[in-house]
PDB file of N, CA and C in Angstrom:
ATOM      1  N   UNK A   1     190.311 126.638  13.730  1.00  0.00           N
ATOM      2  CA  UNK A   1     190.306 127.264  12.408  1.00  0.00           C
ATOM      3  C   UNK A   1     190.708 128.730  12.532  1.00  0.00           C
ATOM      4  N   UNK A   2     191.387 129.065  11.226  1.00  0.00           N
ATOM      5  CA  UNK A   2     191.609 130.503  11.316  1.00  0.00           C
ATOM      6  C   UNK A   2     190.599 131.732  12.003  1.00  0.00           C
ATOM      7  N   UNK A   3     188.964 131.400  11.108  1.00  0.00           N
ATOM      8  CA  UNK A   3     187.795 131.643  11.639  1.00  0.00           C
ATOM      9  C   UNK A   3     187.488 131.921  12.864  1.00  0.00           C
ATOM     10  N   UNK A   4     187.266 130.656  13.743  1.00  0.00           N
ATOM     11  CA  UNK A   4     187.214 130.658  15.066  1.00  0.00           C
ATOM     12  C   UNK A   4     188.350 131.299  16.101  1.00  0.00           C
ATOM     13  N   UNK A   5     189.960 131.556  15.317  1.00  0.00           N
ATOM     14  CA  UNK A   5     190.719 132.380  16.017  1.00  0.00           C
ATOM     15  C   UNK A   5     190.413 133.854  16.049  1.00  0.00           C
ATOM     16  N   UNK A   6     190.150 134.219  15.071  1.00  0.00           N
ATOM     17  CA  UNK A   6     190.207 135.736  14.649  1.00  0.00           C
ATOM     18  C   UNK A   6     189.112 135.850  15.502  1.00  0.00           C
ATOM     19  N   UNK A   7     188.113 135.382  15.652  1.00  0.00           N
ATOM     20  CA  UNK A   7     187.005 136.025  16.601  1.00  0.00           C
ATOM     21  C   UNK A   7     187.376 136.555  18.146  1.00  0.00           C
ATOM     22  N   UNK A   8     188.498 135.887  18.652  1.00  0.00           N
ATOM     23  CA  UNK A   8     189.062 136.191  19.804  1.00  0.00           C
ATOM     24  C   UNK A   8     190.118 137.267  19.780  1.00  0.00           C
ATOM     25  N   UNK A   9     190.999 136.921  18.361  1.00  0.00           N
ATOM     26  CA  UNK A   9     192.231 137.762  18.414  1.00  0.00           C
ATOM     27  C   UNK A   9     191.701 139.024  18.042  1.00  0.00           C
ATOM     28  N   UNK A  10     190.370 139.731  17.290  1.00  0.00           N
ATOM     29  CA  UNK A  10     190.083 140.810  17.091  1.00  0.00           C
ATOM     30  C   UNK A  10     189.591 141.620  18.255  1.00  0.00           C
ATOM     31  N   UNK A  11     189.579 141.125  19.578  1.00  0.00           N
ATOM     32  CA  UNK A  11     189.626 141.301  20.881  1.00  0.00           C
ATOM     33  C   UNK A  11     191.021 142.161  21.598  1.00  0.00           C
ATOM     34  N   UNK A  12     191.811 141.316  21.370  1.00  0.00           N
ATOM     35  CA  UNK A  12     193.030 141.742  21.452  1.00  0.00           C
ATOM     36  C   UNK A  12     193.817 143.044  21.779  1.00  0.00           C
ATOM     37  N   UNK A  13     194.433 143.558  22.397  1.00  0.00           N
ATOM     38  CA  UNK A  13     195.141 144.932  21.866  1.00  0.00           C
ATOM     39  C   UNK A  13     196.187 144.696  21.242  1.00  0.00           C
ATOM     40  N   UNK A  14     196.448 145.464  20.480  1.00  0.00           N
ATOM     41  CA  UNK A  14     197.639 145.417  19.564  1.00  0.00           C
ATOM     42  C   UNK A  14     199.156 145.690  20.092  1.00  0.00           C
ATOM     43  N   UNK A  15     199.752 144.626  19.827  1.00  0.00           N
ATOM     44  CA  UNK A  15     201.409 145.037  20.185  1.00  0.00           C
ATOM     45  C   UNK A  15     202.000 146.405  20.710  1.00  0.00           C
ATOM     46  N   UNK A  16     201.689 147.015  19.904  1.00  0.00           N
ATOM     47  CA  UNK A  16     202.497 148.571  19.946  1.00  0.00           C
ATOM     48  C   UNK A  16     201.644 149.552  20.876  1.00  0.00           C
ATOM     49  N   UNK A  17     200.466 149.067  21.354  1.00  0.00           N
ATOM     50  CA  UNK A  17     199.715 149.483  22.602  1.00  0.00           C
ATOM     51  C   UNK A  17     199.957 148.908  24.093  1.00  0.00           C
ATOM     52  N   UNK A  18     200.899 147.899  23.923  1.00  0.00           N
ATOM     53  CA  UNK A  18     200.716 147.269  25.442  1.00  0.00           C
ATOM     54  C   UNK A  18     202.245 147.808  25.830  1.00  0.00           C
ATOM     55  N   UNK A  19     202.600 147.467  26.850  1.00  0.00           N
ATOM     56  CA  UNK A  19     203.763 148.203  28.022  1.00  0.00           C
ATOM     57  C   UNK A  19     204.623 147.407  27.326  1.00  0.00           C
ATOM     58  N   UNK A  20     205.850 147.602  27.505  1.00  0.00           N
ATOM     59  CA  UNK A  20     207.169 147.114  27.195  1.00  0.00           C
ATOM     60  C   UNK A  20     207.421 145.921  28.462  1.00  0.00           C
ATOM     61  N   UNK A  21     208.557 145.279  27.778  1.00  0.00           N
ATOM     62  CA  UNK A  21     209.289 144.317  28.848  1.00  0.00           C
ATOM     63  C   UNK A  21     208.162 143.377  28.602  1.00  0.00           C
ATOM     64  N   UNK A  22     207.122 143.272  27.747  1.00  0.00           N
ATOM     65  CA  UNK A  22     206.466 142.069  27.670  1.00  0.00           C
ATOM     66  C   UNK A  22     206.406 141.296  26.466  1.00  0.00           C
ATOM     67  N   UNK A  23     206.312 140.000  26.532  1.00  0.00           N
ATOM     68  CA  UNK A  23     206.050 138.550  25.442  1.00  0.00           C
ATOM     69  C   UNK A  23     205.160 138.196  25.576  1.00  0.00           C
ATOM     70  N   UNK A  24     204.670 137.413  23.971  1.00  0.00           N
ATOM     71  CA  UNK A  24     203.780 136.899  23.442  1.00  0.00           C
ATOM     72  C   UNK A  24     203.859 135.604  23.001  1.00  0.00           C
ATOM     73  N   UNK A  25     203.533 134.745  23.470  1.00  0.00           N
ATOM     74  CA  UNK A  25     203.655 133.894  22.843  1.00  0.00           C
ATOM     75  C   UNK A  25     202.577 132.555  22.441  1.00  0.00           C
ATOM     76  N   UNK A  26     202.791 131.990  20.910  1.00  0.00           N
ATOM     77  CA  UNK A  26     201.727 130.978  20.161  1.00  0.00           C
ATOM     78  C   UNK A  26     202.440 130.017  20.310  1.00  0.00           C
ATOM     79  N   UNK A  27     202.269 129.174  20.313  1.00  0.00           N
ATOM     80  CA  UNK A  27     202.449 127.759  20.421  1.00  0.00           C
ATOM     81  C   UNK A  27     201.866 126.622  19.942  1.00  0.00           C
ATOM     82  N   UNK A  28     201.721 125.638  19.370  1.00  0.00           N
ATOM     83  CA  UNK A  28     200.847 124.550  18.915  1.00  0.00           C
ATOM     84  C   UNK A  28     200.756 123.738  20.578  1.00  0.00           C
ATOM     85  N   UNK A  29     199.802 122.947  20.504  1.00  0.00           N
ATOM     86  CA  UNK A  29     199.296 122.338  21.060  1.00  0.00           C
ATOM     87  C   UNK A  29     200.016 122.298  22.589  1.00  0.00           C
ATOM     88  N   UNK A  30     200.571 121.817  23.844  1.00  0.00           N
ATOM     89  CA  UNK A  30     201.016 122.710  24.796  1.00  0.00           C
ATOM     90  C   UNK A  30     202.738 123.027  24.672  1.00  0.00           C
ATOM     91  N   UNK A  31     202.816 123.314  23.962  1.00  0.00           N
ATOM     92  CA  UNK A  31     204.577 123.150  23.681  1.00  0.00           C
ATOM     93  C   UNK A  31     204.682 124.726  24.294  1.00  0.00           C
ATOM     94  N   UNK A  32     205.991 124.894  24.443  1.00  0.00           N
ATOM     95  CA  UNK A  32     206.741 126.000  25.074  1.00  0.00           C
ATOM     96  C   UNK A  32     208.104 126.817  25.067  1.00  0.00           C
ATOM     97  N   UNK A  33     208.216 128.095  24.514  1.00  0.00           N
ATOM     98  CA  UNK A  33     209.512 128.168  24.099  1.00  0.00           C
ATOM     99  C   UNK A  33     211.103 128.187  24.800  1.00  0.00           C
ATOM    100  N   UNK A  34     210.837 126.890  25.215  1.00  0.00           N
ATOM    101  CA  UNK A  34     212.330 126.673  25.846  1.00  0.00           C
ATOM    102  C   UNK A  34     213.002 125.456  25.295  1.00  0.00           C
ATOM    103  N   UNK A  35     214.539 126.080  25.102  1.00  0.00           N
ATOM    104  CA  UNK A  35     215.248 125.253  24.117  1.00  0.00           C
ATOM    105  C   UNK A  35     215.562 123.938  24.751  1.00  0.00           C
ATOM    106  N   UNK A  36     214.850 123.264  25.686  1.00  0.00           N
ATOM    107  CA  UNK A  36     214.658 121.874  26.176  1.00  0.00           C
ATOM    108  C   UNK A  36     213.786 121.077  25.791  1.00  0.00           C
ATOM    109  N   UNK A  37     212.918 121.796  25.197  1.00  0.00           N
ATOM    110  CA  UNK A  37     211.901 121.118  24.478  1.00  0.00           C
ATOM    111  C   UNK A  37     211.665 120.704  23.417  1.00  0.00           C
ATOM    112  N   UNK A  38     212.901 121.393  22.717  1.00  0.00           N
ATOM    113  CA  UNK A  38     213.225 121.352  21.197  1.00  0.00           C
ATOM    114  C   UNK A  38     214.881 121.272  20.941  1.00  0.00           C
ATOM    115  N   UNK A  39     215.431 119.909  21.579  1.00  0.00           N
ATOM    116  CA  UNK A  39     216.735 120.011  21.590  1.00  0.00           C
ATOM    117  C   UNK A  39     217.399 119.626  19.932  1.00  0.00           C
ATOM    118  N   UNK A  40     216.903 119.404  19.178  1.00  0.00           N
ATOM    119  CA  UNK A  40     217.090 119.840  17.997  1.00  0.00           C
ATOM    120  C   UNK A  40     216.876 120.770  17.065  1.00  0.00           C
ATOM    121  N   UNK A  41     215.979 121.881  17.930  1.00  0.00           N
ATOM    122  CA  UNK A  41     215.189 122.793  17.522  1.00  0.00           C
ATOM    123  C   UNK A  41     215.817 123.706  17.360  1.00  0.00           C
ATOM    124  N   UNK A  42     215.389 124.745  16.803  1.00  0.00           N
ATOM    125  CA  UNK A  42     215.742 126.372  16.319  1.00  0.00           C
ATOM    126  C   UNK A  42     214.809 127.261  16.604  1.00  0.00           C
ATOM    127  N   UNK A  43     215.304 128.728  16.138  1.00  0.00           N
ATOM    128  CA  UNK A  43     214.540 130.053  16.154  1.00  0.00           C
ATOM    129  C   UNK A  43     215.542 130.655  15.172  1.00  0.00           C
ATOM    130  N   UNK A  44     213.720 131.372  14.178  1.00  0.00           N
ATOM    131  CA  UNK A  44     214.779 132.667  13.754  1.00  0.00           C
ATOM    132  C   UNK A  44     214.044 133.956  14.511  1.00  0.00           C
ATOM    133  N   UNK A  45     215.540 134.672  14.644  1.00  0.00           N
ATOM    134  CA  UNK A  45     215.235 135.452  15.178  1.00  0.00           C
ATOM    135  C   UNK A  45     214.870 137.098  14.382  1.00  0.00           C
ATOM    136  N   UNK A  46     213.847 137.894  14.451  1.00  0.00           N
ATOM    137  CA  UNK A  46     213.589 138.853  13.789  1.00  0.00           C
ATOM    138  C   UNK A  46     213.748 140.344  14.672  1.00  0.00           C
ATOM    139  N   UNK A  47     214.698 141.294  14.533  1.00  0.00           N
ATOM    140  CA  UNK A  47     214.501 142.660  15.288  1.00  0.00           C
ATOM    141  C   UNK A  47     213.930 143.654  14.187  1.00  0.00           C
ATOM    142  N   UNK A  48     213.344 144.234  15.195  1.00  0.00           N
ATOM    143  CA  UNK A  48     212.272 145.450  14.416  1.00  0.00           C
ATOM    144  C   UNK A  48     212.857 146.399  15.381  1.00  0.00           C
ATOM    145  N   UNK A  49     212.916 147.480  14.264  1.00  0.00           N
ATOM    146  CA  UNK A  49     213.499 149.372  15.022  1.00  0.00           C
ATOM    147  C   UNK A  49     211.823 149.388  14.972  1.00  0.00           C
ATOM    148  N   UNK A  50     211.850 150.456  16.407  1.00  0.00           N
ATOM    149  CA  UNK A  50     210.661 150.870  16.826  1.00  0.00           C
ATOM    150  C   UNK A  50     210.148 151.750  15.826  1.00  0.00           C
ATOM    151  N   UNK A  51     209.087 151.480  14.736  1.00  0.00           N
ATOM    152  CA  UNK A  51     208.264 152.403  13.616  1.00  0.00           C
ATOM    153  C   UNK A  51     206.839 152.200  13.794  1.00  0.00           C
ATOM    154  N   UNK A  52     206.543 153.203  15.153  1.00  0.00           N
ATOM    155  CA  UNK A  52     204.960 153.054  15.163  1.00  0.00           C
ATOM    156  C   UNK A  52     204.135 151.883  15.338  1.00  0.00           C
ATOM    157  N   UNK A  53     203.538 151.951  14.573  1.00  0.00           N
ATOM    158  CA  UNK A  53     202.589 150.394  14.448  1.00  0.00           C
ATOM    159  C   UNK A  53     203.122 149.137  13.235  1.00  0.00           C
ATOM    160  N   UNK A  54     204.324 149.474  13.052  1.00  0.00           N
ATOM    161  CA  UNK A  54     204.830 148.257  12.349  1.00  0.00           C
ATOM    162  C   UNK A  54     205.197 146.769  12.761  1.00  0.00           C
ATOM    163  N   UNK A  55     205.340 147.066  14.134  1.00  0.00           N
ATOM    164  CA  UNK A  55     205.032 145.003  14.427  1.00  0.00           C
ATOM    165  C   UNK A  55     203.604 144.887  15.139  1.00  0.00           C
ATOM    166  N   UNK A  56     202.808 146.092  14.500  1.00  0.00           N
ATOM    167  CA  UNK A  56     201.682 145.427  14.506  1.00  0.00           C
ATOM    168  C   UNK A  56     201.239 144.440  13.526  1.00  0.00           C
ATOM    169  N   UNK A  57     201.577 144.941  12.091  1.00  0.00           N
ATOM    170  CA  UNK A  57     201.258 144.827  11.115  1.00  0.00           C
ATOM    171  C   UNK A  57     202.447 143.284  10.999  1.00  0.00           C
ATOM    172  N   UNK A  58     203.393 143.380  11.154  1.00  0.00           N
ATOM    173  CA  UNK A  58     204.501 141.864  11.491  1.00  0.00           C
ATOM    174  C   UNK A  58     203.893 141.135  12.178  1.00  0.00           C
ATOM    175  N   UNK A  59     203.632 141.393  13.323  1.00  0.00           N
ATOM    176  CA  UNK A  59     203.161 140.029  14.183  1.00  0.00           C
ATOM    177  C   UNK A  59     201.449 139.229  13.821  1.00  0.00           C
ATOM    178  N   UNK A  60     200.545 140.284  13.301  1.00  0.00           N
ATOM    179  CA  UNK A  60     199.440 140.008  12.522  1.00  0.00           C
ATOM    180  C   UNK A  60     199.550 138.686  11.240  1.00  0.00           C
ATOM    181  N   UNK A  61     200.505 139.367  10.548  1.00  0.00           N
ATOM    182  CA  UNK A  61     201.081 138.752   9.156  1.00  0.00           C
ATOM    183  C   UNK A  61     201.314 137.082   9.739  1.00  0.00           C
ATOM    184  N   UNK A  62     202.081 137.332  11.187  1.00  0.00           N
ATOM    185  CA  UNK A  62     203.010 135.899  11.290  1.00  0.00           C
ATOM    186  C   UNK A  62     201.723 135.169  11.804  1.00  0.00           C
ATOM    187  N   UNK A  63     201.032 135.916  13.008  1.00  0.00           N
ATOM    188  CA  UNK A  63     200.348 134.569  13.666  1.00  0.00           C
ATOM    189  C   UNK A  63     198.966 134.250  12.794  1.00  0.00           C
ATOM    190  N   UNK A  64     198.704 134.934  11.021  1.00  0.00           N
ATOM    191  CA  UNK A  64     197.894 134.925  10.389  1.00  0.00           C
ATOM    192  C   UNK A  64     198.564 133.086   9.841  1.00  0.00           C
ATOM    193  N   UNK A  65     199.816 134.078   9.260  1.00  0.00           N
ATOM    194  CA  UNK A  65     200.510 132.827   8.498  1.00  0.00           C
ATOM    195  C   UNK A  65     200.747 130.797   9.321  1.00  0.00           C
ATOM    196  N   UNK A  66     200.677 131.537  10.771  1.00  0.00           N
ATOM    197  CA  UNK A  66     200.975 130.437  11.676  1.00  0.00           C
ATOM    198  C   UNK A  66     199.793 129.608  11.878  1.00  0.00           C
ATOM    199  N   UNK A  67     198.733 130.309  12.202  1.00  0.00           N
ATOM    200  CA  UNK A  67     197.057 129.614  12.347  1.00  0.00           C
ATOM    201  C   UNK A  67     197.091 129.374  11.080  1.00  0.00           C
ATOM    202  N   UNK A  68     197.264 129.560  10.182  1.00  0.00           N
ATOM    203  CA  UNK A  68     196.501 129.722   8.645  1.00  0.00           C
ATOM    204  C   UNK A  68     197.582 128.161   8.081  1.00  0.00           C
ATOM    205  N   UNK A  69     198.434 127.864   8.864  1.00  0.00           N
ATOM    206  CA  UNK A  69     199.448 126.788   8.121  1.00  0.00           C
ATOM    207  C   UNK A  69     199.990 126.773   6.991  1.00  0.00           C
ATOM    208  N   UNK A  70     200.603 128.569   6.801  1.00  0.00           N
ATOM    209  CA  UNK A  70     201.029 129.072   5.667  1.00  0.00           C
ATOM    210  C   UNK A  70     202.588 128.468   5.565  1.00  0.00           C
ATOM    211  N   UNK A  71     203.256 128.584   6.415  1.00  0.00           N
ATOM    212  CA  UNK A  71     204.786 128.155   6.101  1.00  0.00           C
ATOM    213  C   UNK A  71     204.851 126.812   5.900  1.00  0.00           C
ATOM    214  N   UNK A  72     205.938 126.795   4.754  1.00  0.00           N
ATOM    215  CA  UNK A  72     206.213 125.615   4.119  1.00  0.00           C
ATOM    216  C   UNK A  72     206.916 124.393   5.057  1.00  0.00           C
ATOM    217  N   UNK A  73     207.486 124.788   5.972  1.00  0.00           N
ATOM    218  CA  UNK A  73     208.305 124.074   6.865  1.00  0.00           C
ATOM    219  C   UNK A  73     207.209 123.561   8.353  1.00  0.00           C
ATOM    220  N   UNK A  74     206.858 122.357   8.097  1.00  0.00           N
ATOM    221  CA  UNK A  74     206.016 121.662   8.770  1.00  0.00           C
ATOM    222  C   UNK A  74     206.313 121.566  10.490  1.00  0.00           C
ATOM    223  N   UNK A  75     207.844 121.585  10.711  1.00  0.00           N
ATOM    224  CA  UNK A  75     208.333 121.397  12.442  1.00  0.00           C
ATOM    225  C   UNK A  75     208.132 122.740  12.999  1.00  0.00           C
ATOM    226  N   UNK A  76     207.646 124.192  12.255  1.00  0.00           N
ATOM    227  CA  UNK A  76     207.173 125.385  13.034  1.00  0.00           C
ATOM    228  C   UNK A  76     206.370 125.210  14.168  1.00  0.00           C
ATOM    229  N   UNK A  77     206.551 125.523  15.262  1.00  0.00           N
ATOM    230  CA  UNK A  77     206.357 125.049  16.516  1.00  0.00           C
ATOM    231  C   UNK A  77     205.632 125.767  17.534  1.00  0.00           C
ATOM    232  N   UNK A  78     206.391 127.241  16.651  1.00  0.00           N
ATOM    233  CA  UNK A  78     205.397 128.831  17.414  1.00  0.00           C
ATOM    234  C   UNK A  78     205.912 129.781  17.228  1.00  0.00           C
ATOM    235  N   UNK A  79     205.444 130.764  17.369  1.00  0.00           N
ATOM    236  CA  UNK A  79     206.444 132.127  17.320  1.00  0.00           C
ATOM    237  C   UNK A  79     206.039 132.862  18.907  1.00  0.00           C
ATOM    238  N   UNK A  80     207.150 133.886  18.721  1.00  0.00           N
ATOM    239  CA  UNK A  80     207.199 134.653  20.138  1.00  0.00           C
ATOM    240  C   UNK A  80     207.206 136.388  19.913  1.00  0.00           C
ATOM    241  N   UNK A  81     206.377 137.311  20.576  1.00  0.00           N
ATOM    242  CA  UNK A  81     206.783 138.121  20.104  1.00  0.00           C
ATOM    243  C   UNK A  81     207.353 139.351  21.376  1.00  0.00           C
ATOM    244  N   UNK A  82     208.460 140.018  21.373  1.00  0.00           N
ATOM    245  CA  UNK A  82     209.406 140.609  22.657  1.00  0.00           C
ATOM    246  C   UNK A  82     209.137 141.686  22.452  1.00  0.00           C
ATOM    247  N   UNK A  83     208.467 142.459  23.493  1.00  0.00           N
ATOM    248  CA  UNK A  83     208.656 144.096  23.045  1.00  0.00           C
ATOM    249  C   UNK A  83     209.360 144.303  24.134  1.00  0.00           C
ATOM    250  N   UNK A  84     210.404 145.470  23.802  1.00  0.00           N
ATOM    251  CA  UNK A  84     211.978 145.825  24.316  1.00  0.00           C
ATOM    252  C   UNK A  84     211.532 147.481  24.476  1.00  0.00           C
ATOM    253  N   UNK A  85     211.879 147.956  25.000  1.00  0.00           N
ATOM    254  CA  UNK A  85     212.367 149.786  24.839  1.00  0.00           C
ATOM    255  C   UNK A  85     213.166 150.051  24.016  1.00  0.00           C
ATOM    256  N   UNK A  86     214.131 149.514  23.501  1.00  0.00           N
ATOM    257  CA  UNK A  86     214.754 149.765  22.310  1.00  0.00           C
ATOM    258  C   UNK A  86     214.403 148.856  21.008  1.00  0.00           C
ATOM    259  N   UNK A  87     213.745 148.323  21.069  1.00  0.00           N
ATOM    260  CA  UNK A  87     213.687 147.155  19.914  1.00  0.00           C
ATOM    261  C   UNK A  87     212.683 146.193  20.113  1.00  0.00           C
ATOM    262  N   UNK A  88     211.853 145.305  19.446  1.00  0.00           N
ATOM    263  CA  UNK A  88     211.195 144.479  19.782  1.00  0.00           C
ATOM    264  C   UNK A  88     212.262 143.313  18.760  1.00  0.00           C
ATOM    265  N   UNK A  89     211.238 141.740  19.185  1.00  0.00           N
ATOM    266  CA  UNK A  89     211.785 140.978  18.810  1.00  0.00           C
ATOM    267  C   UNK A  89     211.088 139.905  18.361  1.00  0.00           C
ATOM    268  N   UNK A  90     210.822 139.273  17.020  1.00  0.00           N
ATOM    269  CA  UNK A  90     209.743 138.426  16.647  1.00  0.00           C
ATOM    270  C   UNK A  90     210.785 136.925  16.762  1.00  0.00           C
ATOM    271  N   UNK A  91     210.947 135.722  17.436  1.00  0.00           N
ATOM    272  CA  UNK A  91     211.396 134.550  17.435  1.00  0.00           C
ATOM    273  C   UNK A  91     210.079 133.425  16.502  1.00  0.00           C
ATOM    274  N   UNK A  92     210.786 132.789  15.654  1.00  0.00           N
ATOM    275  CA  UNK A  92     210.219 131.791  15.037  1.00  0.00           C
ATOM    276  C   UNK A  92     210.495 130.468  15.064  1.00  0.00           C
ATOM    277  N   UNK A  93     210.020 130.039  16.022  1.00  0.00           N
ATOM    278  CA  UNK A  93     211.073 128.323  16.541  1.00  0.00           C
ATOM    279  C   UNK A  93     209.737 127.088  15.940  1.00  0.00           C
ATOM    280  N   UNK A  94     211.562 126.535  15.276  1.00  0.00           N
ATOM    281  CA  UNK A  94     210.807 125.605  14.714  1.00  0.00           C
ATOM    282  C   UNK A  94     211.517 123.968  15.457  1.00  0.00           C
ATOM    283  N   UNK A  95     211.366 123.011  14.998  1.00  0.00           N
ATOM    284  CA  UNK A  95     211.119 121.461  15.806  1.00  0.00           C
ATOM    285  C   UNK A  95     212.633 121.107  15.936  1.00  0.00           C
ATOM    286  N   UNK A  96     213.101 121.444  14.696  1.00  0.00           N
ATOM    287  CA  UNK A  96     214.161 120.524  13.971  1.00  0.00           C
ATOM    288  C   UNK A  96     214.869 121.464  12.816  1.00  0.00           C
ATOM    289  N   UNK A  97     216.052 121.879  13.854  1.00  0.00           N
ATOM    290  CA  UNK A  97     216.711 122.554  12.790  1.00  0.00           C
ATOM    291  C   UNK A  97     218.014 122.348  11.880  1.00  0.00           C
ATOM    292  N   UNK A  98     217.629 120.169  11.811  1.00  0.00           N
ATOM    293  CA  UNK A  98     218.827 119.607  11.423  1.00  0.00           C
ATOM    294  C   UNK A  98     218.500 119.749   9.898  1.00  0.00           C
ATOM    295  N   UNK A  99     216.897 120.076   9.470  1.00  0.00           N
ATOM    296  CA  UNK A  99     216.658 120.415   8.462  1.00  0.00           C
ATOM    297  C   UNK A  99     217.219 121.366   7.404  1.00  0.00           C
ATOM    298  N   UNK A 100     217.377 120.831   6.314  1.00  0.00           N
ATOM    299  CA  UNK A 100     217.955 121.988   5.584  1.00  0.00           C
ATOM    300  C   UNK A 100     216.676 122.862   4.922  1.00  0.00           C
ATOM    301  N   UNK A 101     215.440 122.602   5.228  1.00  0.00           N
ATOM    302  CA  UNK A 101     214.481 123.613   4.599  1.00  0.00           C
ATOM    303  C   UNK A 101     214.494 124.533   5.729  1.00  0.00           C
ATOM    304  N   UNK A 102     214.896 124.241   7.149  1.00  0.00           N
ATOM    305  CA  UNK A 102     214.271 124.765   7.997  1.00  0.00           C
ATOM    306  C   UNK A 102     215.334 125.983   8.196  1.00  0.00           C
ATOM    307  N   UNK A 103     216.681 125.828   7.956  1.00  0.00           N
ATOM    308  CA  UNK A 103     218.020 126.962   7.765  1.00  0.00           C
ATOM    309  C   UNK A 103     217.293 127.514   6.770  1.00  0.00           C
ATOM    310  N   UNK A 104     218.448 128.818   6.882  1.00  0.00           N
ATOM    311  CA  UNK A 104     218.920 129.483   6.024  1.00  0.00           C
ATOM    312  C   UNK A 104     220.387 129.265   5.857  1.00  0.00           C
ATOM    313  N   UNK A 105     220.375 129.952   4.048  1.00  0.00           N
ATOM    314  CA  UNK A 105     222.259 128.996   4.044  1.00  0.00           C
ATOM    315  C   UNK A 105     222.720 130.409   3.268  1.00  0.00           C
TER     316      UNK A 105
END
Protein backbone atom coordinates (compact mmCIF):
# COMPACT_ATOMS: atom_id res chain seq x y z
CA UNK A 1 0.00 0.00 0.00
CA UNK A 2 0.87 3.51 -0.57
CA UNK A 3 0.79 3.71 3.42
CA UNK A 4 3.13 1.05 4.15
CA UNK A 5 5.55 2.60 1.34
CA UNK A 6 5.82 6.05 2.51
CA UNK A 7 6.88 4.81 5.90
CA UNK A 8 10.17 3.67 4.36
CA UNK A 9 10.44 6.21 1.55
CA UNK A 10 10.23 9.12 4.21
CA UNK A 11 13.59 7.56 5.25
CA UNK A 12 15.07 8.19 2.16
CA UNK A 13 17.39 11.02 0.99
CA UNK A 14 16.23 12.99 -1.57
CA UNK A 15 17.46 12.96 -5.20
CA UNK A 16 19.14 16.25 -5.39
CA UNK A 17 21.19 15.25 -2.16
CA UNK A 18 22.83 12.10 -3.33
CA UNK A 19 26.17 12.08 -5.70
CA UNK A 20 25.75 12.11 -9.34
CA UNK A 21 26.36 9.24 -11.88
CA UNK A 22 23.66 7.47 -9.88
CA UNK A 23 20.03 5.54 -10.65
CA UNK A 24 17.02 4.78 -9.13
CA UNK A 25 15.09 2.51 -9.85
CA UNK A 26 11.00 1.07 -9.07
CA UNK A 27 9.90 -1.68 -10.54
CA UNK A 28 6.75 -3.90 -10.00
CA UNK A 29 7.21 -7.11 -8.81
CA UNK A 30 10.97 -8.39 -9.90
CA UNK A 31 11.05 -6.89 -13.34
CA UNK A 32 14.06 -4.83 -14.53
CA UNK A 33 14.87 -2.06 -16.76
CA UNK A 34 16.33 -3.76 -19.63
CA UNK A 35 14.87 -3.63 -23.00
CA UNK A 36 14.93 -7.63 -23.03
CA UNK A 37 12.49 -7.86 -20.79
CA UNK A 38 10.10 -5.80 -22.40
CA UNK A 39 10.63 -6.58 -26.06
CA UNK A 40 7.55 -4.86 -26.89
CA UNK A 41 8.07 -2.41 -24.38
CA UNK A 42 8.83 1.32 -24.15
CA UNK A 43 10.12 4.34 -22.09
CA UNK A 44 9.33 7.81 -21.95
CA UNK A 45 11.94 9.53 -21.51
CA UNK A 46 11.95 12.86 -19.24
CA UNK A 47 15.20 15.48 -18.97
CA UNK A 48 15.23 17.93 -16.24
CA UNK A 49 17.85 21.16 -16.35
CA UNK A 50 19.43 21.07 -13.02
CA UNK A 51 16.84 23.61 -10.73
CA UNK A 52 17.69 22.86 -7.21
CA UNK A 53 15.30 20.58 -5.69
CA UNK A 54 13.04 20.18 -8.64
CA UNK A 55 13.36 16.40 -9.40
CA UNK A 56 12.84 16.19 -6.07
CA UNK A 57 9.57 17.31 -6.23
CA UNK A 58 9.27 15.12 -10.05
CA UNK A 59 10.41 12.00 -8.89
CA UNK A 60 8.12 12.22 -5.53
CA UNK A 61 5.04 13.11 -7.84
CA UNK A 62 5.99 9.92 -10.15
CA UNK A 63 6.79 7.17 -7.64
CA UNK A 64 3.58 8.73 -5.59
CA UNK A 65 1.60 8.32 -8.87
CA UNK A 66 3.32 4.76 -9.53
CA UNK A 67 2.60 3.10 -5.89
CA UNK A 68 -0.64 4.97 -5.79
CA UNK A 69 -1.77 3.21 -9.42
CA UNK A 70 -2.44 6.63 -10.66
CA UNK A 71 -1.63 6.23 -14.45
CA UNK A 72 -4.17 5.30 -16.70
CA UNK A 73 -2.05 2.94 -18.76
CA UNK A 74 -2.06 -0.43 -16.94
CA UNK A 75 1.49 -2.13 -18.78
CA UNK A 76 3.58 0.77 -16.58
CA UNK A 77 6.21 -1.39 -15.46
CA UNK A 78 8.51 1.21 -13.47
CA UNK A 79 10.20 4.23 -13.65
CA UNK A 80 13.95 5.08 -13.39
CA UNK A 81 15.43 7.98 -12.12
CA UNK A 82 19.38 9.22 -13.69
CA UNK A 83 21.15 11.87 -12.04
CA UNK A 84 23.81 13.23 -14.64
CA UNK A 85 26.18 16.39 -13.95
CA UNK A 86 24.56 18.03 -16.55
CA UNK A 87 21.05 16.84 -16.49
CA UNK A 88 19.12 14.24 -14.79
CA UNK A 89 16.81 11.85 -16.36
CA UNK A 90 13.30 10.44 -15.31
CA UNK A 91 12.56 7.02 -17.78
CA UNK A 92 8.96 5.69 -17.64
CA UNK A 93 8.84 2.12 -19.15
CA UNK A 94 5.96 0.69 -19.81
CA UNK A 95 5.05 -3.33 -21.02
CA UNK A 96 3.75 -2.72 -24.40
CA UNK A 97 4.27 0.01 -26.48
CA UNK A 98 2.23 -1.47 -29.43
CA UNK A 99 -0.44 0.36 -27.51
CA UNK A 100 -1.87 3.35 -28.71
CA UNK A 101 -2.77 4.67 -25.08
CA UNK A 102 0.63 3.91 -24.17
CA UNK A 103 2.31 6.49 -27.24
CA UNK A 104 2.20 9.65 -27.69
CA UNK A 105 1.06 10.76 -31.26
Amino acid sequence: TVQSFWKYYGHLVKPSQLSRECNIHLFRDASVPMWESFPHGGCWILKLAKHGEAVDRVWETLVMAAIGEMFEEPDLVGIVLSLRSRQDMIAIWNRDSQSETARFS
